[in-house]
Protein backbone atom coordinates (compact mmCIF):
# COMPACT_ATOMS: atom_id res chain seq x y z
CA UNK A 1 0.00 0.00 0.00
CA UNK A 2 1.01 3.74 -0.97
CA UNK A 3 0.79 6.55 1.22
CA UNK A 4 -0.10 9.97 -0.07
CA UNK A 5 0.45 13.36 1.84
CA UNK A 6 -2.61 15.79 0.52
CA UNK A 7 -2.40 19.35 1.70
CA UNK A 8 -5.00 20.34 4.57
CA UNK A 9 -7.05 22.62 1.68
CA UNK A 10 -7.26 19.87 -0.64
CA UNK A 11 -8.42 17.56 2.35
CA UNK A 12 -11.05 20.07 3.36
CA UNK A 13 -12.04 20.55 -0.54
CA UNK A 14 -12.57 16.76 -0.62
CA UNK A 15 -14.70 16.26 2.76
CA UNK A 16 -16.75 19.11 1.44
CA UNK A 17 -17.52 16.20 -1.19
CA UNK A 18 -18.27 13.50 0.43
CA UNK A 19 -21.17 11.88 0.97
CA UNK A 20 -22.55 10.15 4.43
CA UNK A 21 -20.35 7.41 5.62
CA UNK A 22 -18.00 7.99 2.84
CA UNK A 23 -14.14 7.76 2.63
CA UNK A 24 -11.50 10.28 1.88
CA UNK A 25 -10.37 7.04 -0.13
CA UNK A 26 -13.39 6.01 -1.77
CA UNK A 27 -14.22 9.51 -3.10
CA UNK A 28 -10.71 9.07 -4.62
CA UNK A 29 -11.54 5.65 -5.66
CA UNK A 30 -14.96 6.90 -7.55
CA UNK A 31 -12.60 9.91 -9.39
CA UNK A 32 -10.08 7.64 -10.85
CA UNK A 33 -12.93 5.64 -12.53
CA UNK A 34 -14.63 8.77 -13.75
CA UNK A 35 -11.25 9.44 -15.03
CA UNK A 36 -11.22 6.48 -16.82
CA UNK A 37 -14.27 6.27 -18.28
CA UNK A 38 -14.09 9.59 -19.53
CA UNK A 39 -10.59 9.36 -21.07
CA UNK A 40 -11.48 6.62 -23.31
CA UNK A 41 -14.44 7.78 -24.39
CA UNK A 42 -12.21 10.80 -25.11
CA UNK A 43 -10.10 8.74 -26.66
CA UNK A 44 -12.73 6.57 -28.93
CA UNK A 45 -14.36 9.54 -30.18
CA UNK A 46 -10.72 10.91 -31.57
């Protein structure tokens, strides 16, 4: 397992985010595959 430092802003930005029960890790988890998703359709459309 990695460990990332995030500065206190971004940390605050994110819990802003988050919804009930929901992990600074999991919202992080659910960006990567929007990411994803949206860089190949990106890519596909090209």
């Amino acid at each position: 397992m990695s460990t990332i430092e995030l500065d206190d802003q971004l940390v605050a930005r994110i819990e802003g985010h988050l919804e009930e029960d929901e992990s600074i890790e999991e919202f992080i988890e659910e960006l990567v595959s929007i990411y994803e998703q949206e860089g190949r359709f990106l890519q596909e459309g090209a």
